[in-house]
PDB file of N, CA and C in Angstrom:
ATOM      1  N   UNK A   1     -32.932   1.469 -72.181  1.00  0.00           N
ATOM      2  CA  UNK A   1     -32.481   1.093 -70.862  1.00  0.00           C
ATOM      3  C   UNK A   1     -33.219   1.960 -69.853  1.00  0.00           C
ATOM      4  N   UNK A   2     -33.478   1.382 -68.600  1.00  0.00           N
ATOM      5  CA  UNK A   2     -34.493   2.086 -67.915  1.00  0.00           C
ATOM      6  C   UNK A   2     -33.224   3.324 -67.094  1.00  0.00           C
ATOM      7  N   UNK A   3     -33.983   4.487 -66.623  1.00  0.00           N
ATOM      8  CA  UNK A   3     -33.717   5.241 -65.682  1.00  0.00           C
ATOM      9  C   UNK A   3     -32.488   4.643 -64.404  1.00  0.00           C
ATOM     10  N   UNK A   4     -33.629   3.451 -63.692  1.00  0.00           N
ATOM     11  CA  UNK A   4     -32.803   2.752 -62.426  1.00  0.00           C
ATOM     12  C   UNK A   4     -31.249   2.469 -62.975  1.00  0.00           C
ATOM     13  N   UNK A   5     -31.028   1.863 -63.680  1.00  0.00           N
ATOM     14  CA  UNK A   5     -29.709   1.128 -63.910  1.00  0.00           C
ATOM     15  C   UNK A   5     -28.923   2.102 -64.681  1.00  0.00           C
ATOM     16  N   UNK A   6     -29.426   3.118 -65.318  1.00  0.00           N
ATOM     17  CA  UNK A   6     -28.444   4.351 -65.808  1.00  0.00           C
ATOM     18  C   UNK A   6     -27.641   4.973 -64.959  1.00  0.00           C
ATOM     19  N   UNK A   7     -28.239   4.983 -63.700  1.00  0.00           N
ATOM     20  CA  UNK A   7     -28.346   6.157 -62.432  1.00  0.00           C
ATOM     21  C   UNK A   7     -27.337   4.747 -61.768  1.00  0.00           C
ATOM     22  N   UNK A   8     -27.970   3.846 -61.040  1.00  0.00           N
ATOM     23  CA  UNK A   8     -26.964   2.734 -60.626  1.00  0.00           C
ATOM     24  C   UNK A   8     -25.884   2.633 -60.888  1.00  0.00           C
ATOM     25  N   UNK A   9     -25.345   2.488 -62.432  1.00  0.00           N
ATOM     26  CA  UNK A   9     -24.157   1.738 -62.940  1.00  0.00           C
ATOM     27  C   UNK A   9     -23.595   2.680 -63.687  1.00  0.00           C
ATOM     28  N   UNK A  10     -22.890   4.109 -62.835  1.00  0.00           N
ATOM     29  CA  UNK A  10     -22.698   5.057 -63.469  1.00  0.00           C
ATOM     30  C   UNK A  10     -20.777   4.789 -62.479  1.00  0.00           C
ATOM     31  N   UNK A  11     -19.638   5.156 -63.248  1.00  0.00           N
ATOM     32  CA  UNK A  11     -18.332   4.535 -62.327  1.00  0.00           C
ATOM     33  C   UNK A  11     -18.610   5.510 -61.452  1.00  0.00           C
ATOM     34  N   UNK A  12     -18.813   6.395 -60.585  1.00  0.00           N
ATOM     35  CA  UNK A  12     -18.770   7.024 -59.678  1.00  0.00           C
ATOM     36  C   UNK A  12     -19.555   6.481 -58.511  1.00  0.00           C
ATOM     37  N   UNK A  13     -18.807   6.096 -57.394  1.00  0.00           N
ATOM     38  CA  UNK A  13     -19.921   5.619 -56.207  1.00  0.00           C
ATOM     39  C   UNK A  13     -19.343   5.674 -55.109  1.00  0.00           C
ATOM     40  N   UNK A  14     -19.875   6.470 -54.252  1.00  0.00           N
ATOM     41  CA  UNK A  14     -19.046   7.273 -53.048  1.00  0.00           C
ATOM     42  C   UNK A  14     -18.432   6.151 -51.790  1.00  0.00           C
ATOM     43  N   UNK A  15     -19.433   4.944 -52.032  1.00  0.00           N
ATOM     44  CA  UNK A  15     -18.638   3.793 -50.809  1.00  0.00           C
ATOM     45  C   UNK A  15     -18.502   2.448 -51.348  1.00  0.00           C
ATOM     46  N   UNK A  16     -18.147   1.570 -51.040  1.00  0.00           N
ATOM     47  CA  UNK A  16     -18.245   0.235 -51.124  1.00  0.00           C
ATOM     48  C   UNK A  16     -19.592  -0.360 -50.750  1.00  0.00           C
ATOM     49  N   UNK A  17     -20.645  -0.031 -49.786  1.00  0.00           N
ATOM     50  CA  UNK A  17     -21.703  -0.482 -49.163  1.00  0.00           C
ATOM     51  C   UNK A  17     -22.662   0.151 -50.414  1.00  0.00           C
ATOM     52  N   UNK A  18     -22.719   1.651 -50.914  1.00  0.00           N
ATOM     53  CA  UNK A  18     -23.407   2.213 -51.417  1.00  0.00           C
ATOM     54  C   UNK A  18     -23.046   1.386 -53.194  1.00  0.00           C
ATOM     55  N   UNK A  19     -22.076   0.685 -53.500  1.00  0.00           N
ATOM     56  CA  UNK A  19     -22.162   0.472 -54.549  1.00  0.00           C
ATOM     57  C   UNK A  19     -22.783  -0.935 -54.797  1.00  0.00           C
ATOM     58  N   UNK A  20     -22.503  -1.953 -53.191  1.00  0.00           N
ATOM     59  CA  UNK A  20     -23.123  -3.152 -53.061  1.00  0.00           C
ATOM     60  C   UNK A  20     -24.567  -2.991 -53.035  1.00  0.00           C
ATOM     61  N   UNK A  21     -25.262  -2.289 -52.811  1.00  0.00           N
ATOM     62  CA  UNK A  21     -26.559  -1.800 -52.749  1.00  0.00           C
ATOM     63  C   UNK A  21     -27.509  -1.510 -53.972  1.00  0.00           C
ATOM     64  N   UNK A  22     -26.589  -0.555 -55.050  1.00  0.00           N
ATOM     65  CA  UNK A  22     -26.906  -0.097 -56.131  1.00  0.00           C
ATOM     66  C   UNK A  22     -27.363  -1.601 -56.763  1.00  0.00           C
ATOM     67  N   UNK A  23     -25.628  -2.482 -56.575  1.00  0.00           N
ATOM     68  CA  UNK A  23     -25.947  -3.972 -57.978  1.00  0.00           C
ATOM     69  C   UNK A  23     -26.557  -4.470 -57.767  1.00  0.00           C
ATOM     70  N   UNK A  24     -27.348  -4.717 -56.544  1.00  0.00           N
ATOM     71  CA  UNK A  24     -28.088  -5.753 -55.759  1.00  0.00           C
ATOM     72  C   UNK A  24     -29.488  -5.449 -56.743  1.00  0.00           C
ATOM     73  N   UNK A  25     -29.462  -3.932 -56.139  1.00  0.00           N
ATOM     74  CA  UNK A  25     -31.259  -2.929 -56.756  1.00  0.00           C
ATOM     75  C   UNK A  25     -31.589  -3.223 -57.952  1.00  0.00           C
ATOM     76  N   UNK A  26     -30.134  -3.123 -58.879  1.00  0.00           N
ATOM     77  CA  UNK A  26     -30.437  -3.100 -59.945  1.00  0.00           C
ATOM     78  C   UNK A  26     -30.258  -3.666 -60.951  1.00  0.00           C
ATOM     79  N   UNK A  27     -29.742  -5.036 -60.281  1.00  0.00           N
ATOM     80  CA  UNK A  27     -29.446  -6.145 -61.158  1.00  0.00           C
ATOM     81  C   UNK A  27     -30.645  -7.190 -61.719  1.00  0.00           C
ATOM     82  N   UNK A  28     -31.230  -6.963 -61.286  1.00  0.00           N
ATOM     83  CA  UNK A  28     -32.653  -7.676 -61.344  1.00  0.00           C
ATOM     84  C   UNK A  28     -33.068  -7.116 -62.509  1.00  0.00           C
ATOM     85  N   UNK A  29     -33.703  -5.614 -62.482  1.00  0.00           N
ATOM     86  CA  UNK A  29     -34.557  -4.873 -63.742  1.00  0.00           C
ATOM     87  C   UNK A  29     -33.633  -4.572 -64.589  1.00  0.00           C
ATOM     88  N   UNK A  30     -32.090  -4.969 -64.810  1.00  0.00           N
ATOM     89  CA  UNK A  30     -31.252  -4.508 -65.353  1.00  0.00           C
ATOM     90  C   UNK A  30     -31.716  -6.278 -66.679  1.00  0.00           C
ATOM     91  N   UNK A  31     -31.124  -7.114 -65.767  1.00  0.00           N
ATOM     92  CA  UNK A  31     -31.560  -8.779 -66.301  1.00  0.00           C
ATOM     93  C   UNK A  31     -33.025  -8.238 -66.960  1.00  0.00           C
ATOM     94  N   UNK A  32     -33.827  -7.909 -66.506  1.00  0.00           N
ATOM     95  CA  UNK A  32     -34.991  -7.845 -67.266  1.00  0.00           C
ATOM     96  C   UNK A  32     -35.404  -7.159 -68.339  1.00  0.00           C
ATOM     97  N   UNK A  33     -34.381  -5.881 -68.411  1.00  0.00           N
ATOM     98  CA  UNK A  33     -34.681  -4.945 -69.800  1.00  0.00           C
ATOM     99  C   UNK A  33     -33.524  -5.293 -70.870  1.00  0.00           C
ATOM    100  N   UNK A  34     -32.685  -4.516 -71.194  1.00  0.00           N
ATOM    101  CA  UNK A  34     -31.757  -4.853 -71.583  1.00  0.00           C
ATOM    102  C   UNK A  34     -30.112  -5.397 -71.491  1.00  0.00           C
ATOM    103  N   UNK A  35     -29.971  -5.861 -70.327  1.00  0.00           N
ATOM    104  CA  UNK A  35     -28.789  -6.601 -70.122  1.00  0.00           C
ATOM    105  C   UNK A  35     -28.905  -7.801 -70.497  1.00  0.00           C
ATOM    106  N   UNK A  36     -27.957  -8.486 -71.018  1.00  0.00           N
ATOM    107  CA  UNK A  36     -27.347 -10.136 -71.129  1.00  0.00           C
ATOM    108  C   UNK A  36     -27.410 -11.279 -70.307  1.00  0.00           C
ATOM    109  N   UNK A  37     -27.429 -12.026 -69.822  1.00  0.00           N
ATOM    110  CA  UNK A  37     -27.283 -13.035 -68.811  1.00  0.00           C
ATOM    111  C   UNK A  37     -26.899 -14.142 -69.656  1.00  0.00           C
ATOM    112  N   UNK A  38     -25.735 -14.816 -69.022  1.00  0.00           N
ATOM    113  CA  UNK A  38     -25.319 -15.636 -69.416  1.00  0.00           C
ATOM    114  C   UNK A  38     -25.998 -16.987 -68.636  1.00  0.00           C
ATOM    115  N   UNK A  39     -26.735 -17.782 -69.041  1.00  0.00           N
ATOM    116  CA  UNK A  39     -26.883 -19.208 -68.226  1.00  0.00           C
ATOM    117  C   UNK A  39     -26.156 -19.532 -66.871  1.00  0.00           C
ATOM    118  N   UNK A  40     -26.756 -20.156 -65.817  1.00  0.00           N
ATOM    119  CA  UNK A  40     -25.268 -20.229 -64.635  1.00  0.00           C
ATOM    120  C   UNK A  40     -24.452 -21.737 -64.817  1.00  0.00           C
ATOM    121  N   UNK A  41     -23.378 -22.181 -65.267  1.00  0.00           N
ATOM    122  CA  UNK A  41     -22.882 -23.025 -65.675  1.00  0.00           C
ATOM    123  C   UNK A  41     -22.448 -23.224 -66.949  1.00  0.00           C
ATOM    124  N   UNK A  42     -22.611 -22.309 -67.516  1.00  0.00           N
ATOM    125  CA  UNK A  42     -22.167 -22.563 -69.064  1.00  0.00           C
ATOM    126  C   UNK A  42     -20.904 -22.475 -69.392  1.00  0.00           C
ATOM    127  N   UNK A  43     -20.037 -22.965 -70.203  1.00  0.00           N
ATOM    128  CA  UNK A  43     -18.857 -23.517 -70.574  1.00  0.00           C
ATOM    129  C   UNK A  43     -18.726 -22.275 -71.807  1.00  0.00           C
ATOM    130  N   UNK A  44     -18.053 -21.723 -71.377  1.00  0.00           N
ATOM    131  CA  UNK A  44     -17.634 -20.863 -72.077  1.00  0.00           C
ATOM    132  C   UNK A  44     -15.980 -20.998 -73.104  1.00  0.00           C
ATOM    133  N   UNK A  45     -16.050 -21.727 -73.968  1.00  0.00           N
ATOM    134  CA  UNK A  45     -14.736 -21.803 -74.687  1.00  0.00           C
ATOM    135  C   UNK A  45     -13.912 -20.211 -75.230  1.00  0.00           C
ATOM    136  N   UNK A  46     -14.846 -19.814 -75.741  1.00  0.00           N
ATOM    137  CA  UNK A  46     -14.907 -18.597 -76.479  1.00  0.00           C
ATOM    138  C   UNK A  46     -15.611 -17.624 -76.824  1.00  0.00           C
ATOM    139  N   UNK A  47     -15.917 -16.648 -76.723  1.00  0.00           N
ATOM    140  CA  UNK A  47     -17.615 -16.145 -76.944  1.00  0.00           C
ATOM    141  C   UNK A  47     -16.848 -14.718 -77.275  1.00  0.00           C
ATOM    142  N   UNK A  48     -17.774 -13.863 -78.414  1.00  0.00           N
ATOM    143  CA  UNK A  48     -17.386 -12.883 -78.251  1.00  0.00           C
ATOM    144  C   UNK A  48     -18.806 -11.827 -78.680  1.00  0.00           C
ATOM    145  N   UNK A  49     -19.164 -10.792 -78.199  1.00  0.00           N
ATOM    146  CA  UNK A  49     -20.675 -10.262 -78.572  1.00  0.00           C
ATOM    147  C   UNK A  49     -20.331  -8.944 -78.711  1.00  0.00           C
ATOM    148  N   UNK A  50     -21.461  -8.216 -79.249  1.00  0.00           N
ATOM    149  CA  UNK A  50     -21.225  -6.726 -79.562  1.00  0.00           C
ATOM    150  C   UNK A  50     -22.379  -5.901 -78.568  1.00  0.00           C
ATOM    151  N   UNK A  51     -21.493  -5.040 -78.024  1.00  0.00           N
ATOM    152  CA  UNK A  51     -22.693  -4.058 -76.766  1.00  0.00           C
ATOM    153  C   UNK A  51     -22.711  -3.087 -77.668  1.00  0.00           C
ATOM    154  N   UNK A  52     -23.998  -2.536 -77.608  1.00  0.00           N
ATOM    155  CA  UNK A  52     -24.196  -1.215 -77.942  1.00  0.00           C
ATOM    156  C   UNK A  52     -24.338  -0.174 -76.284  1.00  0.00           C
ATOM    157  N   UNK A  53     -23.500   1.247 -76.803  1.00  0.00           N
ATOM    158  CA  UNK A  53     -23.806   1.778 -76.124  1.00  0.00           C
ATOM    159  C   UNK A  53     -24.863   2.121 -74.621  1.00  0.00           C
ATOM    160  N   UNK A  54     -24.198   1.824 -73.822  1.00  0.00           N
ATOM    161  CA  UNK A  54     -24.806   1.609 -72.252  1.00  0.00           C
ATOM    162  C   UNK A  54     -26.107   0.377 -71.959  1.00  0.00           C
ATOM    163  N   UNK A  55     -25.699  -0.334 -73.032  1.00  0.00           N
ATOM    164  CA  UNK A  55     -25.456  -1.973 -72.830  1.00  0.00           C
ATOM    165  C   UNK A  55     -24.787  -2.765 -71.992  1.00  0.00           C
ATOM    166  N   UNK A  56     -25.518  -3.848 -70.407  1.00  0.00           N
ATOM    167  CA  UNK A  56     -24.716  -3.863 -70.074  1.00  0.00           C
ATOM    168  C   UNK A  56     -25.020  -5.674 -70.135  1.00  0.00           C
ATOM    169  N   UNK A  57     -23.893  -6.418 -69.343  1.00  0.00           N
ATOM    170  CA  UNK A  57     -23.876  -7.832 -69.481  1.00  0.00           C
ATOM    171  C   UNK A  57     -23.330  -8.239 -68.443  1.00  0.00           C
ATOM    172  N   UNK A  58     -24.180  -9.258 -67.602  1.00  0.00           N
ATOM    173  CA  UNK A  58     -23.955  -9.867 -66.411  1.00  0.00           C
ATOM    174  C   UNK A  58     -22.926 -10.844 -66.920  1.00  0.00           C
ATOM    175  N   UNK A  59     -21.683 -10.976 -66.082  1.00  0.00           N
ATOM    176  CA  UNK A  59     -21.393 -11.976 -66.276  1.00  0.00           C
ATOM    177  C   UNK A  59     -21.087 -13.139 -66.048  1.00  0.00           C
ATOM    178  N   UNK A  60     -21.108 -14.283 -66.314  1.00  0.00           N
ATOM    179  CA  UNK A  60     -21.268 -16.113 -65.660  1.00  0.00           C
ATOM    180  C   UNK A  60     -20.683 -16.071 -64.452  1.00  0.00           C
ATOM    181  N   UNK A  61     -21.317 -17.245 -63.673  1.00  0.00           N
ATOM    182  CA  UNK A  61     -20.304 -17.533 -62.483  1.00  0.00           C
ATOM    183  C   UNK A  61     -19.329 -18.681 -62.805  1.00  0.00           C
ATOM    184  N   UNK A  62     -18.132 -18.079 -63.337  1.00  0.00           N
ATOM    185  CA  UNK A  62     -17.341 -18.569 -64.616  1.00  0.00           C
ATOM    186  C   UNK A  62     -15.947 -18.546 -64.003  1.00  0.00           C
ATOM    187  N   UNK A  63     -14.587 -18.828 -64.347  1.00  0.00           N
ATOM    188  CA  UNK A  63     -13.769 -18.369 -64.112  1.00  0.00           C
ATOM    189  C   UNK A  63     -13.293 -18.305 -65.933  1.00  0.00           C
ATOM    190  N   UNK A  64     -12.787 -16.782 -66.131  1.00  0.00           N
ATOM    191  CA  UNK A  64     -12.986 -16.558 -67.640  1.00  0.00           C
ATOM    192  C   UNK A  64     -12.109 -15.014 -67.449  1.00  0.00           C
ATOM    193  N   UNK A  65     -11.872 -14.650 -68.840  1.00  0.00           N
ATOM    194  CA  UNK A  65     -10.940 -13.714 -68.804  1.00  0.00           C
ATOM    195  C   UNK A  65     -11.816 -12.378 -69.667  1.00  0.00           C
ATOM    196  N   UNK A  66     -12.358 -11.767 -69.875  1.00  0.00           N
ATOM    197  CA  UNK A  66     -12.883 -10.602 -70.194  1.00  0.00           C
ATOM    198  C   UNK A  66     -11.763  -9.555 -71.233  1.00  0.00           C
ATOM    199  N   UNK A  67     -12.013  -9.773 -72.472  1.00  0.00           N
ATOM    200  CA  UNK A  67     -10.811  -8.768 -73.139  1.00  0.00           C
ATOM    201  C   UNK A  67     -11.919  -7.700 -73.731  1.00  0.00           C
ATOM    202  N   UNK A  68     -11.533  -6.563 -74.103  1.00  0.00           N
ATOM    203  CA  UNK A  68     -12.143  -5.429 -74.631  1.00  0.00           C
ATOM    204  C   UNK A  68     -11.445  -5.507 -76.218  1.00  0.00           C
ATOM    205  N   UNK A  69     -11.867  -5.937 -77.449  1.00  0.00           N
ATOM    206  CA  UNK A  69     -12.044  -5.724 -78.513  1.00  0.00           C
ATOM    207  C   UNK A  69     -12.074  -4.756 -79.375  1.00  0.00           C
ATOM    208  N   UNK A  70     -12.905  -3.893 -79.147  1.00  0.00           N
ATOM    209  CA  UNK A  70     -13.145  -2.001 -79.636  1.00  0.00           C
ATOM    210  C   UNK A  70     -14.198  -1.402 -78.641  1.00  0.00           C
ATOM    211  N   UNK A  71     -13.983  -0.453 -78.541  1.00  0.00           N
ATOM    212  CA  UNK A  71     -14.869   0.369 -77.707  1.00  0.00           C
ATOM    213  C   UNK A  71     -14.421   0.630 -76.532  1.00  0.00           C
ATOM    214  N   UNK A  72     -15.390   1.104 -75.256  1.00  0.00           N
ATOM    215  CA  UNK A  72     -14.956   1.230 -73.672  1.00  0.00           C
ATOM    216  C   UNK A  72     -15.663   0.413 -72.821  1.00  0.00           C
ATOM    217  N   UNK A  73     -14.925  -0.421 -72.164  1.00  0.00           N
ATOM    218  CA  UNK A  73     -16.306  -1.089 -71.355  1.00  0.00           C
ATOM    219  C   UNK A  73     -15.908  -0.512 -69.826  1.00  0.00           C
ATOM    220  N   UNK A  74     -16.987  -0.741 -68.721  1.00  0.00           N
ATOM    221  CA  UNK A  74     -17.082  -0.100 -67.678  1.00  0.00           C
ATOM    222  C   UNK A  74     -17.197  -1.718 -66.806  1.00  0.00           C
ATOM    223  N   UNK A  75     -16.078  -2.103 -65.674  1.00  0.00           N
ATOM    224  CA  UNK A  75     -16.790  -3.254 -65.266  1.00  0.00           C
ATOM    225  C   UNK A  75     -16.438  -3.128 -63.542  1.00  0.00           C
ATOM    226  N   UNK A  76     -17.432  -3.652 -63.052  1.00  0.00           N
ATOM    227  CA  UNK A  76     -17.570  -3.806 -61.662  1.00  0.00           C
ATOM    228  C   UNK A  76     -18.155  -5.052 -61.018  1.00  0.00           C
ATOM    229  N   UNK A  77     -17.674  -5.422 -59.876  1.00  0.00           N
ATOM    230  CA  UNK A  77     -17.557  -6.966 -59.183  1.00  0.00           C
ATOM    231  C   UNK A  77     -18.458  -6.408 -57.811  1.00  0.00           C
ATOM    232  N   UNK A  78     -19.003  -7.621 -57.450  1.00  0.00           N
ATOM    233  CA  UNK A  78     -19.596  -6.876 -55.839  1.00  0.00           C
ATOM    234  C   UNK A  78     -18.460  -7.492 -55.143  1.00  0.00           C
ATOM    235  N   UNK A  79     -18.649  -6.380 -54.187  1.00  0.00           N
ATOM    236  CA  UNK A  79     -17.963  -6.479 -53.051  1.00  0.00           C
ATOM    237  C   UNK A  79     -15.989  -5.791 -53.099  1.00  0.00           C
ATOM    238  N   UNK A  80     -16.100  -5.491 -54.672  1.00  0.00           N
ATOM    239  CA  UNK A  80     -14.446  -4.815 -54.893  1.00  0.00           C
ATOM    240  C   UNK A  80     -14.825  -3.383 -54.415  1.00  0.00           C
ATOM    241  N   UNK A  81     -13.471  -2.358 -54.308  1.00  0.00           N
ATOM    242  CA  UNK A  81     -13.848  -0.983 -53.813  1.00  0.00           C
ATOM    243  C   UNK A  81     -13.111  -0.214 -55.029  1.00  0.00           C
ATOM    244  N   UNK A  82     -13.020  -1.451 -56.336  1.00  0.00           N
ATOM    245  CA  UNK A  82     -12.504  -0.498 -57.469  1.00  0.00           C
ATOM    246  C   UNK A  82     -13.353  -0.720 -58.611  1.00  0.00           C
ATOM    247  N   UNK A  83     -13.822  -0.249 -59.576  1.00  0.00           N
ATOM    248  CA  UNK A  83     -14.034  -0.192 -60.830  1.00  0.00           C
ATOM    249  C   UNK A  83     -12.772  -0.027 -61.969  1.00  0.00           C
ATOM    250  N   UNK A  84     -13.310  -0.399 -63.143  1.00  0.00           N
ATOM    251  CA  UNK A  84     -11.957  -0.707 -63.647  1.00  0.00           C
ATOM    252  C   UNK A  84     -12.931  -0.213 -65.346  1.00  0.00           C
ATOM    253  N   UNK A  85     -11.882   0.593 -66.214  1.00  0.00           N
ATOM    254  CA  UNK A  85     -12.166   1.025 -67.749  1.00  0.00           C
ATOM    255  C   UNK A  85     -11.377   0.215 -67.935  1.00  0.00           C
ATOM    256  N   UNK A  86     -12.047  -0.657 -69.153  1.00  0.00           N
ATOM    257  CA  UNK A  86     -10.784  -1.082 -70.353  1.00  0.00           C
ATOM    258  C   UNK A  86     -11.614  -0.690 -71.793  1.00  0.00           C
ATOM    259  N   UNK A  87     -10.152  -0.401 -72.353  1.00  0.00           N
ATOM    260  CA  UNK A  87     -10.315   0.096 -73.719  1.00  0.00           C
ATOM    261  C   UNK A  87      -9.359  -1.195 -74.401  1.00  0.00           C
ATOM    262  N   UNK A  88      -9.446  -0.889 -75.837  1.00  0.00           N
ATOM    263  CA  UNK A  88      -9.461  -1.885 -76.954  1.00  0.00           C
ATOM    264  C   UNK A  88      -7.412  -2.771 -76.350  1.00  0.00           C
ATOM    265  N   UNK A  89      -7.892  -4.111 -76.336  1.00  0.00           N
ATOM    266  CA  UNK A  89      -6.916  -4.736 -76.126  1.00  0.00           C
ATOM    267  C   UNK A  89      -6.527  -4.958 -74.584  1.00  0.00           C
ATOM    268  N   UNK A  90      -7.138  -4.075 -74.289  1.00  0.00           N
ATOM    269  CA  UNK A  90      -7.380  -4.525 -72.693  1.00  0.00           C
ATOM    270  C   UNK A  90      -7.652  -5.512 -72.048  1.00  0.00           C
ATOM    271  N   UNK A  91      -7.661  -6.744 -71.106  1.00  0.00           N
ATOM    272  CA  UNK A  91      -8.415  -7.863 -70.238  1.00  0.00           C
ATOM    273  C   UNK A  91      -8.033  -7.569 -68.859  1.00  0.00           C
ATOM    274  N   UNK A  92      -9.460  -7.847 -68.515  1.00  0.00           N
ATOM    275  CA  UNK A  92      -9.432  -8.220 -66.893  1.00  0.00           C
ATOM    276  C   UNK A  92     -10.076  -9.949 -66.764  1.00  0.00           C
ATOM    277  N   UNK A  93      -9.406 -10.524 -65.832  1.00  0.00           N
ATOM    278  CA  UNK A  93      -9.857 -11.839 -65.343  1.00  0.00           C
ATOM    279  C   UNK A  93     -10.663 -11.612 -64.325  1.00  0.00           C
ATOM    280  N   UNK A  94     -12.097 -12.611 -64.196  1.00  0.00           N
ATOM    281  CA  UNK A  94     -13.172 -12.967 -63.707  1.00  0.00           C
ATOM    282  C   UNK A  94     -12.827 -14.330 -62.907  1.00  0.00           C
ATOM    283  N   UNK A  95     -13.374 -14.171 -61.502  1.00  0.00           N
ATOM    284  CA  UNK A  95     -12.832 -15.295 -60.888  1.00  0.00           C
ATOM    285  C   UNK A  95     -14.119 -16.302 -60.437  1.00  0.00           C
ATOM    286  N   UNK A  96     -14.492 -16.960 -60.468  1.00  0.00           N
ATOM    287  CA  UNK A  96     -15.439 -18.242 -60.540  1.00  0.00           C
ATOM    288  C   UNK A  96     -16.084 -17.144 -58.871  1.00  0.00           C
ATOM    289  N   UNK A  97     -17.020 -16.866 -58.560  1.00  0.00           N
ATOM    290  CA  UNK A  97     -17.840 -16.645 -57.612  1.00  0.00           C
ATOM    291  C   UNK A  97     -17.969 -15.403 -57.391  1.00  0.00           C
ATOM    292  N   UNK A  98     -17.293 -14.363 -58.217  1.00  0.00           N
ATOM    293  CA  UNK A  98     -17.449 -12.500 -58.984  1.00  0.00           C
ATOM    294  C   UNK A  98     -18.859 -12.939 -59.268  1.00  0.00           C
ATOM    295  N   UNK A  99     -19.173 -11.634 -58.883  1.00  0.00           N
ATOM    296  CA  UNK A  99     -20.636 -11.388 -59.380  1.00  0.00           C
ATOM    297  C   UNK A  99     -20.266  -9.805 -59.822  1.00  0.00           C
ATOM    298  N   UNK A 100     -19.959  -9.666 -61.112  1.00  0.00           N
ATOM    299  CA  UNK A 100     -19.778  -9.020 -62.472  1.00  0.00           C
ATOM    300  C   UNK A 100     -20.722  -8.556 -62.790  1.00  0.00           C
ATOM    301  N   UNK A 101     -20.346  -7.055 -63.672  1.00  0.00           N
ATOM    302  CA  UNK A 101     -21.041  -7.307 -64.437  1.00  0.00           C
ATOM    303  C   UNK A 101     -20.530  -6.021 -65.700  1.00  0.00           C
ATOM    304  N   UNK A 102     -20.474  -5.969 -66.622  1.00  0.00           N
ATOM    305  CA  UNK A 102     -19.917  -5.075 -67.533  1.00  0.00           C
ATOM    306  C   UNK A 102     -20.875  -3.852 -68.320  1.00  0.00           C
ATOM    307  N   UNK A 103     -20.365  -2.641 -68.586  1.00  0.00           N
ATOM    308  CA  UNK A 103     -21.365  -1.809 -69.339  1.00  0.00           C
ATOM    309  C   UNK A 103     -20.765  -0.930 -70.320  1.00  0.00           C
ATOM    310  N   UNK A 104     -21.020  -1.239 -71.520  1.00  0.00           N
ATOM    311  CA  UNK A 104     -20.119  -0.360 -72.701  1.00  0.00           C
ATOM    312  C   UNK A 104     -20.481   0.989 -72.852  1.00  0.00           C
ATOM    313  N   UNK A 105     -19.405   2.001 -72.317  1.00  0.00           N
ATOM    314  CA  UNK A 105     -19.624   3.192 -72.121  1.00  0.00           C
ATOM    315  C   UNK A 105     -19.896   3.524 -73.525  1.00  0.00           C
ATOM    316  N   UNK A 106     -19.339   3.015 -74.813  1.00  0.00           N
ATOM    317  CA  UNK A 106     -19.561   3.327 -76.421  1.00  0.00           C
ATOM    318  C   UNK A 106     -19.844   2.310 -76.872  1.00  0.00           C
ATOM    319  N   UNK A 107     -20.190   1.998 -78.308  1.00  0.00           N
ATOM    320  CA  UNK A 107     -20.270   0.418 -78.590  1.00  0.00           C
ATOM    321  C   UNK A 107     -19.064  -0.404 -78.923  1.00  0.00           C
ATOM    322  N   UNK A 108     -19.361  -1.570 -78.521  1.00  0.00           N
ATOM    323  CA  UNK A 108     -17.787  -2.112 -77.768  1.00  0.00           C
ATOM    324  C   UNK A 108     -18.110  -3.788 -78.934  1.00  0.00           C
ATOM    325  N   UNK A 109     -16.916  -4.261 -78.481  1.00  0.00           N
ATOM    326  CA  UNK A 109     -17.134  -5.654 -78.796  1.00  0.00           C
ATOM    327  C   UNK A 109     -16.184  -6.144 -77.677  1.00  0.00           C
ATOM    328  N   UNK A 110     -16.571  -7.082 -77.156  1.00  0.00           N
ATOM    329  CA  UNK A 110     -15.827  -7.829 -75.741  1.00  0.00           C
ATOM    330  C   UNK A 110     -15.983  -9.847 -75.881  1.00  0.00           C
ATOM    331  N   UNK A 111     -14.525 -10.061 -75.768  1.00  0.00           N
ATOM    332  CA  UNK A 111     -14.097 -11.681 -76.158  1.00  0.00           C
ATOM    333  C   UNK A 111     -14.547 -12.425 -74.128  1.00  0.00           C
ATOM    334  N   UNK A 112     -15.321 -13.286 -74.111  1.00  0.00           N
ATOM    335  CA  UNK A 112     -15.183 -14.101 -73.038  1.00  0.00           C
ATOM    336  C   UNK A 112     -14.458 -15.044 -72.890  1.00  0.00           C
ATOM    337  N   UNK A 113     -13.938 -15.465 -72.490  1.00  0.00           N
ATOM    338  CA  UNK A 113     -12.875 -17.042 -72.883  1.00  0.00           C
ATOM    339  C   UNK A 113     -12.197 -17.735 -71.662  1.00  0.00           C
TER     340      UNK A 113
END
């Protein structure tokens, strides 16, 4: 994983503007090295994948529910002024026009649905 998006998508971020800034920067070379992208429109019944460690995964412009499986995931929305940990058994819901995106602080397994 490159430098940029280590430093970016770290939970600490002193504003709301400064964190809209970071996903913007670094969502791009993030899509290009090792993050996920899900297709835009895809029908997601069920999906479930394995992150390795500071692995991260964009996710659909979906309305879908995000559960944490094993591990820690790290997830952040543009434009929220919270970040949110979930650990194993955990879900947060994704709302159709979130621009998401998740990063497994350990190696994780995470259900989409």
């Amino acid at each position: 994983m490159n430098a940029t998006v280590d430093i970016a998508f770290t939970p600490v971020c002193p504003s709301r503007e400064q964190r809209r800034a970071l996903f913007a920067a670094s969502a791009a070379p993030a899509l290009a090295g090792n993050a996920t992208e899900f297709p835009m429109g895809m029908h997601l019944p069920c999906v479930e994948r394995a992150l390795a460690k500071n692995q991260m995964l964009a996710l659909p412009d979906e309305s879908l529910t995000l559960v944490c499986l094993s591990g820690e995931l790290w997830l952040t929305r543009d434009g929220d002024q919270e970040d949110y940990i979930l650990g194993p058994g955990r879900s947060f819901v994704v709302r159709r026009g979130d621009k998401a995106a998740v990063q497994a602080l350990r190696p994780s397994r995470v259900r989409l649905g």
